[in-house]
N, C-alpha and C. Protein backbone atom coordinates (compact mmCIF):
# COMPACT_ATOMS: atom_id res chain seq x y z
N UNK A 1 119.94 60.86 126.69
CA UNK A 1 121.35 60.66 126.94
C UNK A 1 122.15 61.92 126.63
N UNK A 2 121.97 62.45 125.53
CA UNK A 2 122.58 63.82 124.94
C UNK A 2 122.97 64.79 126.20
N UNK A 3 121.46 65.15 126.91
CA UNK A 3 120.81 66.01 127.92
C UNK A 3 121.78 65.39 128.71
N UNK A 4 121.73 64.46 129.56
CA UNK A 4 122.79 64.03 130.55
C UNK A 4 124.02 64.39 130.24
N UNK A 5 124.67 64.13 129.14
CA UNK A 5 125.94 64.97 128.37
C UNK A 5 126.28 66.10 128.67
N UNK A 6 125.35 67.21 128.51
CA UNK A 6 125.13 68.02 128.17
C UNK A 6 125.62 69.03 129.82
N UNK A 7 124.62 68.20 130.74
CA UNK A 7 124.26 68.87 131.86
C UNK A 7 125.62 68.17 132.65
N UNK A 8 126.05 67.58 132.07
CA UNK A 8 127.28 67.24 132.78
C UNK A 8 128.55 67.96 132.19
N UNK A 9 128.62 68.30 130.74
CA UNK A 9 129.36 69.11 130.68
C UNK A 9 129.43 70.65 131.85
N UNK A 10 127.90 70.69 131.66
CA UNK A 10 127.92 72.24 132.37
C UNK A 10 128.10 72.25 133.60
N UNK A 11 127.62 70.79 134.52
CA UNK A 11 128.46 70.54 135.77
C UNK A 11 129.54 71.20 135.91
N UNK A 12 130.30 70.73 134.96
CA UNK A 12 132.24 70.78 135.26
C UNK A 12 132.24 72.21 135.05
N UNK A 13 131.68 72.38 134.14
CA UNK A 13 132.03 73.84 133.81
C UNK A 13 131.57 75.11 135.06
N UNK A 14 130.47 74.48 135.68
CA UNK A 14 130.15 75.23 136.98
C UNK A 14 130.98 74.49 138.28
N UNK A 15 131.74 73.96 137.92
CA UNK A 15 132.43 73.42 139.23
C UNK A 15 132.06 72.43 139.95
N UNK A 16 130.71 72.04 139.82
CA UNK A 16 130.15 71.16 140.91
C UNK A 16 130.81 69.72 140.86
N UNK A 17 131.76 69.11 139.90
CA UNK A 17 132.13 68.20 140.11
C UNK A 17 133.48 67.82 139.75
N UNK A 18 134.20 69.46 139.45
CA UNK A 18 135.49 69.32 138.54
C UNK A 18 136.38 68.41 139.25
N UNK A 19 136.42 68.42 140.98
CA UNK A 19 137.45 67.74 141.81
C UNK A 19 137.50 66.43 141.30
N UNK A 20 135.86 65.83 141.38
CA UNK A 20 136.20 64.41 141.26
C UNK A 20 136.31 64.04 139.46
N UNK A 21 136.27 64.81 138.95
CA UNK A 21 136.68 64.64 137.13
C UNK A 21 138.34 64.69 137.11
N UNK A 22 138.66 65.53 137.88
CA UNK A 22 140.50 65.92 137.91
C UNK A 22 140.82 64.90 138.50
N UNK A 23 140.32 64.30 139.72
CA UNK A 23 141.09 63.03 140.65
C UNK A 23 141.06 61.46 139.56
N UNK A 24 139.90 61.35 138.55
CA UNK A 24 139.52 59.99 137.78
C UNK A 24 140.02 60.16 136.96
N UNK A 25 140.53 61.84 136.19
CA UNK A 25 141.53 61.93 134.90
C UNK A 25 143.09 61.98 135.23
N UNK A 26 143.60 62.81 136.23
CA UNK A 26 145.00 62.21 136.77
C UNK A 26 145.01 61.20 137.07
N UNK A 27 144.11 60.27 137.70
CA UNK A 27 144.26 58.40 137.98
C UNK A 27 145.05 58.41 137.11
N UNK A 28 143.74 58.44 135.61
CA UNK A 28 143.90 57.44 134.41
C UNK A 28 145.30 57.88 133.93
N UNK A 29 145.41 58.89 133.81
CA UNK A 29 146.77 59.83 133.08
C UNK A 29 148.00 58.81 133.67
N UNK A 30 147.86 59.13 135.02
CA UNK A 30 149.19 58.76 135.97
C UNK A 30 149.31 56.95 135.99
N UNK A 31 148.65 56.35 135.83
CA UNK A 31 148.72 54.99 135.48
C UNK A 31 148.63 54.74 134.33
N UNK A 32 148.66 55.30 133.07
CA UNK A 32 149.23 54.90 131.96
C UNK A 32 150.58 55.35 131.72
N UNK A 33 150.90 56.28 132.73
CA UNK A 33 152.47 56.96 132.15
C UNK A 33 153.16 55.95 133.57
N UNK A 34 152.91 55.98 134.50
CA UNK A 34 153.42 54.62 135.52
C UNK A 34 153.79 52.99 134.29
N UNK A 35 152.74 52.76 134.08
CA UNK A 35 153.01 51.60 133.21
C UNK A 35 154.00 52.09 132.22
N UNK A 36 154.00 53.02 131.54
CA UNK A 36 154.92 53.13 130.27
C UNK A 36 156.34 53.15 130.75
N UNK A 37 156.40 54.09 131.57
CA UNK A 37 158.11 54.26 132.45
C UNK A 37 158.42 52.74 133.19
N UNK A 38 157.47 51.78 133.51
CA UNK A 38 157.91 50.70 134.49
C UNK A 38 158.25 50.13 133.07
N UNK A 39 157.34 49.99 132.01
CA UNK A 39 158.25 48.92 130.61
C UNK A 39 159.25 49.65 130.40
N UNK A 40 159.49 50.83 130.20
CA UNK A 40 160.70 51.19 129.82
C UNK A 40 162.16 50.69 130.83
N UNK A 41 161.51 50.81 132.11
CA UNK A 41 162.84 50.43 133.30
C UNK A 41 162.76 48.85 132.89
N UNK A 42 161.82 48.05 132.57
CA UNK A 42 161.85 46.76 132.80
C UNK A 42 162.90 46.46 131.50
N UNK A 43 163.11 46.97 130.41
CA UNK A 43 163.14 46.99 129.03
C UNK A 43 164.83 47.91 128.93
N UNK A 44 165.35 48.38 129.86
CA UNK A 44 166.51 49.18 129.94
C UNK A 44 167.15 50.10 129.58
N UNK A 45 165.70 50.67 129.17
CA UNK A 45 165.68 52.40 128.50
C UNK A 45 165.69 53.37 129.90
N UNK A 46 165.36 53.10 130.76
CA UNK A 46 165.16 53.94 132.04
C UNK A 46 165.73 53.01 133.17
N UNK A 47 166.71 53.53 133.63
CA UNK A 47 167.16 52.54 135.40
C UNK A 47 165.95 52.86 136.31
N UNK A 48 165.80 52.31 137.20
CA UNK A 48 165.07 52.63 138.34
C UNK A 48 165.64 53.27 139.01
N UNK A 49 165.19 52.93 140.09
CA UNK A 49 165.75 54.36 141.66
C UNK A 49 165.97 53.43 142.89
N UNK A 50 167.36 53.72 142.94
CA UNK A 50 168.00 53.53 144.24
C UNK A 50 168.46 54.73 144.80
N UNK A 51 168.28 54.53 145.70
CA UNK A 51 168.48 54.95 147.01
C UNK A 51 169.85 54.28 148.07
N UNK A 52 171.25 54.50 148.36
CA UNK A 52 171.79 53.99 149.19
C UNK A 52 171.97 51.99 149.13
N UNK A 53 171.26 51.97 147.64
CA UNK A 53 171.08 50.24 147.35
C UNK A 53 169.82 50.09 147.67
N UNK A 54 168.66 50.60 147.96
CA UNK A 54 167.37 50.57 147.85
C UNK A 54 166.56 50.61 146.55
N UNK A 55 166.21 49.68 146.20
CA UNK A 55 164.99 50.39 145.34
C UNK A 55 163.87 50.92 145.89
N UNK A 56 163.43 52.20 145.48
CA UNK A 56 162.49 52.96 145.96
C UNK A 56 161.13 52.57 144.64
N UNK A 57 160.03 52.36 145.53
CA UNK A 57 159.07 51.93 144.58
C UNK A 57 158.21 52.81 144.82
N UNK A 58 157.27 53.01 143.29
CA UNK A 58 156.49 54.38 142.66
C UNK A 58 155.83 54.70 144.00
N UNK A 59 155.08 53.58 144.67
CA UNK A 59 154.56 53.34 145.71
C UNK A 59 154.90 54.08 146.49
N UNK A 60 156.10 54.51 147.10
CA UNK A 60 156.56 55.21 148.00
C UNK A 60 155.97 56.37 147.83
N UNK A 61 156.26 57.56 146.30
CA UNK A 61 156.00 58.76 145.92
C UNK A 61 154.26 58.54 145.78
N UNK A 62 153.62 57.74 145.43
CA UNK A 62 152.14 57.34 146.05
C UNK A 62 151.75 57.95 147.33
N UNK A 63 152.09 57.14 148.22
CA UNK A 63 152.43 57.39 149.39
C UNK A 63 152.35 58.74 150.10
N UNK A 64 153.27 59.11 149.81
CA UNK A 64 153.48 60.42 149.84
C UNK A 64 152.33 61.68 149.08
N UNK A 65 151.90 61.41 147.71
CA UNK A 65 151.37 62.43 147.26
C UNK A 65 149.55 62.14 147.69
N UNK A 66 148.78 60.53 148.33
CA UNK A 66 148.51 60.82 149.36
C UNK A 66 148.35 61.25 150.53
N UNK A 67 149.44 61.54 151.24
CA UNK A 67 149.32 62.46 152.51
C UNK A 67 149.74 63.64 152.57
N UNK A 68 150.08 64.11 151.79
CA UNK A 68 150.51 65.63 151.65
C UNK A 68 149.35 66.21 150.54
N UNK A 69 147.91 65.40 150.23
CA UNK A 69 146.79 65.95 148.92
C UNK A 69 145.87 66.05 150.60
N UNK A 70 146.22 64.72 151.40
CA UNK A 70 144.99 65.21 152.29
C UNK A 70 145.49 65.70 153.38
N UNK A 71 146.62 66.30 153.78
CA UNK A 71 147.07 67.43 154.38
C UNK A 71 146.54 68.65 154.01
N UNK A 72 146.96 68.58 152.79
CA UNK A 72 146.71 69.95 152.41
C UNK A 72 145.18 70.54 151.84
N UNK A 73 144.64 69.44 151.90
CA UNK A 73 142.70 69.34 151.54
C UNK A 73 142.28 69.87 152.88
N UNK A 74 143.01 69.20 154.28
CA UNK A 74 142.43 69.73 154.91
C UNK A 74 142.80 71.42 155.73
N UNK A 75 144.05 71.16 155.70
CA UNK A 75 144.48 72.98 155.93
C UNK A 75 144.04 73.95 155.42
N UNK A 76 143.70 73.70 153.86
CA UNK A 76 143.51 74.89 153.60
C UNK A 76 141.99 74.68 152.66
N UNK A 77 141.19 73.94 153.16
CA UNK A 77 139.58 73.63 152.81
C UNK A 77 138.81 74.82 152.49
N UNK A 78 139.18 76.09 153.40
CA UNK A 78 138.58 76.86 152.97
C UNK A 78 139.09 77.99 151.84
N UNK A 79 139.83 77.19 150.83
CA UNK A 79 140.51 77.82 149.52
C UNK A 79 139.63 77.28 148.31
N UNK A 80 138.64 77.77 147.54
CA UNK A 80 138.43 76.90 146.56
C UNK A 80 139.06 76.59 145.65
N UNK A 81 140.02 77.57 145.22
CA UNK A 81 140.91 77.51 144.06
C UNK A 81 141.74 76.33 144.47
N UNK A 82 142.45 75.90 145.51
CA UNK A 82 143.10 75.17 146.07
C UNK A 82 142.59 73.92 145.84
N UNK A 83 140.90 73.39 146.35
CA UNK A 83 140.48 71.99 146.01
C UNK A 83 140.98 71.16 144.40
N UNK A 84 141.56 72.08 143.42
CA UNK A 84 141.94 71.50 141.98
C UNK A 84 143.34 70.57 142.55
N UNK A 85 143.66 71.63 142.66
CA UNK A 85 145.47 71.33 142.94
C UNK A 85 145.24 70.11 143.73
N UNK A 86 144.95 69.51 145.00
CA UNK A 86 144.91 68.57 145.95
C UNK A 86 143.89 67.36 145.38
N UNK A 87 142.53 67.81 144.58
CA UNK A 87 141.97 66.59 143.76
C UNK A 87 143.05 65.82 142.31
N UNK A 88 144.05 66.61 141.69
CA UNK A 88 145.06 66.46 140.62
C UNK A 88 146.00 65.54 141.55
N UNK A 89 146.87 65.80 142.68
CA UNK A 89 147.40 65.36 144.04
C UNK A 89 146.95 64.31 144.35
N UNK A 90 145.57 63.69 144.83
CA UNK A 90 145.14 62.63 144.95
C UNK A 90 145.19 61.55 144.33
N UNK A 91 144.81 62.42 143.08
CA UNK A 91 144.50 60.77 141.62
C UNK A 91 146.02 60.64 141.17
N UNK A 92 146.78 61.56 141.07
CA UNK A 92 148.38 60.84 141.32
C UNK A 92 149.01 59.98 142.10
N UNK A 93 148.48 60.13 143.91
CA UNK A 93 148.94 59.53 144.59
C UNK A 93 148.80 58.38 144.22
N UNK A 94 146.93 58.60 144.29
CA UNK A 94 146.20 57.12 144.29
C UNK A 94 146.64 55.98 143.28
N UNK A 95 147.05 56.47 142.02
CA UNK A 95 147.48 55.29 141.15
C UNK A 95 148.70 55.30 141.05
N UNK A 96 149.38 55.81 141.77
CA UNK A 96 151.10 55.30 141.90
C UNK A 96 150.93 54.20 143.13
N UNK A 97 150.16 54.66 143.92
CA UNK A 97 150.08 53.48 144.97
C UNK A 97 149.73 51.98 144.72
N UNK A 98 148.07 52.48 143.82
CA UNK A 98 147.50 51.07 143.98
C UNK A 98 148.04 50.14 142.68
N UNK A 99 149.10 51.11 142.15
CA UNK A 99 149.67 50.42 140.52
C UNK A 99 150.36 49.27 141.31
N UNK A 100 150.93 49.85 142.53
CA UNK A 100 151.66 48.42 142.82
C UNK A 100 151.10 47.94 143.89
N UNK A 101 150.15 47.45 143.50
CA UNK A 101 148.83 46.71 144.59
C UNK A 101 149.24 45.12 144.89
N UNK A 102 150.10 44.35 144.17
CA UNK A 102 150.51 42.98 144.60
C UNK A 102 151.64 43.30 145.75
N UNK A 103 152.21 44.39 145.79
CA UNK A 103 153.40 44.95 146.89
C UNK A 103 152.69 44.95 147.96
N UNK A 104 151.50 45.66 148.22
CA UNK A 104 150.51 45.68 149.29
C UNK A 104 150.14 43.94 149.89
N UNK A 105 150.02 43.17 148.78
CA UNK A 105 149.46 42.00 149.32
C UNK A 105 150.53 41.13 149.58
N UNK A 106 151.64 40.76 148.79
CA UNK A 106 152.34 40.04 148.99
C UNK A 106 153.74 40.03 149.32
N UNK A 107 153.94 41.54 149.72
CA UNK A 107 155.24 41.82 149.99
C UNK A 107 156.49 41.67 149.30
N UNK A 108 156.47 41.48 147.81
CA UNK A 108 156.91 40.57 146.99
C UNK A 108 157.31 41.84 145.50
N UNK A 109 158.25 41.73 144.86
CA UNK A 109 157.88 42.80 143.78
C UNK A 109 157.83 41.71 142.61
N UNK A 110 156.88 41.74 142.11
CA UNK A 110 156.08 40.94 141.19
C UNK A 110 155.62 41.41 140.19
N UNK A 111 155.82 42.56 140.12
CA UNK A 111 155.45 43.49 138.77
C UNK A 111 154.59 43.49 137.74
N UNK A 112 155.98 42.44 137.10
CA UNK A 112 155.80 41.86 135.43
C UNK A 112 155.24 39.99 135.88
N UNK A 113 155.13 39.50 137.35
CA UNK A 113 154.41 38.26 137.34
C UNK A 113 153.06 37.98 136.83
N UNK A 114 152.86 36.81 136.89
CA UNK A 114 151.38 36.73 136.36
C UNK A 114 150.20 37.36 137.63
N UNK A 115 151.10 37.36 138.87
CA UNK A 115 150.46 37.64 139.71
C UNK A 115 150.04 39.10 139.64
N UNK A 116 151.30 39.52 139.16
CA UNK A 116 150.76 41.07 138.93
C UNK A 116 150.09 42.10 138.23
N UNK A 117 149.48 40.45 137.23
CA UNK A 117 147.62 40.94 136.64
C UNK A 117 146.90 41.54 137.72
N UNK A 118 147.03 41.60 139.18
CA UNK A 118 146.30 42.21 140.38
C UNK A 118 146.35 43.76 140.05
N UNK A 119 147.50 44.01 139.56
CA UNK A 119 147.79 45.77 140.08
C UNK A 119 147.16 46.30 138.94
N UNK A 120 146.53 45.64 137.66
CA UNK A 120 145.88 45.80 136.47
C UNK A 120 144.40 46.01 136.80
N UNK A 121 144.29 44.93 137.86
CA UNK A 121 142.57 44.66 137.60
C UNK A 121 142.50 45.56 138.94
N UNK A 122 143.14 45.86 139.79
CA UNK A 122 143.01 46.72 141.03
C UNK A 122 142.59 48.42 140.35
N UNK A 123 143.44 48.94 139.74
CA UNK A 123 143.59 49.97 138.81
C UNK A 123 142.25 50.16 138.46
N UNK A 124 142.02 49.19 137.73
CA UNK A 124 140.37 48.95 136.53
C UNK A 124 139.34 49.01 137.60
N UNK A 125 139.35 48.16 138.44
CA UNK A 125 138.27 48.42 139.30
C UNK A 125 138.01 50.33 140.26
N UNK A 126 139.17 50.20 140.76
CA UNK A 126 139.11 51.85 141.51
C UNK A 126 138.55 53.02 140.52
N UNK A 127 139.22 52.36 139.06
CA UNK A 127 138.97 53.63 138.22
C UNK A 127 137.16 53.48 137.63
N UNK A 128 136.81 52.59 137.93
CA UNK A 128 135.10 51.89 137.80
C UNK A 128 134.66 52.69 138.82
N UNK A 129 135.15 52.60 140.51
CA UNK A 129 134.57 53.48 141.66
C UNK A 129 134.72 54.86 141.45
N UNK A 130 135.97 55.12 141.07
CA UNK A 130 135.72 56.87 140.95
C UNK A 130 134.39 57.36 139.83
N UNK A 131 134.37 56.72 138.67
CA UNK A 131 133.61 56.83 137.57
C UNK A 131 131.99 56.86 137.65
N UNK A 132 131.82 56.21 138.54
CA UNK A 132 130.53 55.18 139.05
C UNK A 132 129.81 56.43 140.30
N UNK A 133 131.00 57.21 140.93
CA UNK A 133 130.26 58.13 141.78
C UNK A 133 130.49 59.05 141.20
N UNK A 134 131.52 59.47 140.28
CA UNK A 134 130.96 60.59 139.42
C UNK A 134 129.57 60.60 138.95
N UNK A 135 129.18 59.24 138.23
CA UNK A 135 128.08 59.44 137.33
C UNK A 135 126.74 59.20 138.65
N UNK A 136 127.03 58.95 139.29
CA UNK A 136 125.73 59.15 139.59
C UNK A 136 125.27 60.71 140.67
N UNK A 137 126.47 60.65 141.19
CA UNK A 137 126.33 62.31 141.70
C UNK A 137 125.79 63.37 140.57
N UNK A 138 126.16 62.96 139.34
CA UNK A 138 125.91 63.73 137.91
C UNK A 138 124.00 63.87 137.70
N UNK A 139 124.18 62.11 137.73
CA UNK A 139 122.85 61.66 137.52
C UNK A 139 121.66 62.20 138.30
N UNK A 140 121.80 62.32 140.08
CA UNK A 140 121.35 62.71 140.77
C UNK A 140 120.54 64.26 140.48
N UNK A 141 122.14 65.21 139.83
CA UNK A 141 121.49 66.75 140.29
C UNK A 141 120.53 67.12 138.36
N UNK A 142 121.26 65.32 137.61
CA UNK A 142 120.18 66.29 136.48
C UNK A 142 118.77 65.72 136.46
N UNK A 143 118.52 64.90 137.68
CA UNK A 143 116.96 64.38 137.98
C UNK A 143 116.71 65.09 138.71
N UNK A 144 117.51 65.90 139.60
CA UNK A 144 116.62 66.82 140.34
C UNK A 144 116.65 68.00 139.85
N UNK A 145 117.33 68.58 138.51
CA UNK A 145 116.95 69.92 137.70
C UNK A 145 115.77 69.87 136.79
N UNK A 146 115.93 68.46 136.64
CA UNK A 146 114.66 68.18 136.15
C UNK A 146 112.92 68.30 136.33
N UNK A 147 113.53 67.71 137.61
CA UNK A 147 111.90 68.15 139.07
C UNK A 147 111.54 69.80 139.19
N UNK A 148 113.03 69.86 138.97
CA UNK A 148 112.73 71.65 139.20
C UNK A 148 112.06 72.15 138.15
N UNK A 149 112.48 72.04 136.97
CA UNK A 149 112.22 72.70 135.77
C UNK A 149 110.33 72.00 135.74
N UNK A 150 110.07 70.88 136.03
CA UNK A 150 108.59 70.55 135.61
C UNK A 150 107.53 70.90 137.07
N UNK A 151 108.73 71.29 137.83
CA UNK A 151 107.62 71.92 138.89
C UNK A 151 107.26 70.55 140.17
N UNK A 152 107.96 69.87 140.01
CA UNK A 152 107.12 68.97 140.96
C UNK A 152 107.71 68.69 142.45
């Protein structure tokens, strides 16, 4: 287990997997500071955001920092320095969006409902998928450094 540790540290450190470590650590980052600012607006330390008498939901800026991470993933693909910036871009989008995942289903802002245990367990699960192909993409290259190193 150590060795897997180990070789996964040096992954990141050689790059081979920093994108998808930056996209599963901005998730997590950006949906715990999403939740903290929504108790605070719910709680009347922070107003929300209108717009013209709109409320504009996180969702929207989601939205958005989805299609402008894979705009710009794909314009300028052949930048490596660039893939950080647009994997950081993604895992922001991605959990401002799917934070409000009962909005997606029920058209409804439900937030603080019981229903909106969804945008909790939606969160938990995606952040299981990003995690889950990290580790095994991980897993993969230290069974096959392994093969290498014993020759087979």
């Amino acid at each position: 287990m150590w060795e897997f540790l180990k070789q996964t540290h040096l992954g990141l450190k050689a790059k081979k997997r920093k994108e998808q470590f930056l996209i599963f650590l901005s998730f997590l980052v950006t949906f715990i500071v999403a939740r903290f600012v929504a108790d605070l607006q719910d709680s009347g330390y922070l107003s929300f955001l209108f717009v013209g008498g709109v409320h504009i939901h996180h969702l929207v800026f989601g939205i958005f920092f989805l299609i402008m991470s894979g705009y710009l993933a794909i314009s300028y693909s052949h930048k490596e320095d660039f893939k950080s910036f647009t994997a950081v871009l993604f895992g922001i989008g991605a959990a401002l969006t799917v934070d409000e995942f009962t909005l997606w289903l029920f058209l409804d802002n439900n937030y603080w409902d019981r229903v909106g245990r969804y945008n909790v367990d939606a969160m938990i699960v995606l952040a299981g998928v990003f995690f889950i192909i990290y580790l095994l993409g991980e897993a993969h290259d230290w069974k096959l450094s392994k093969k290498i190193k014993s020759g087979v």
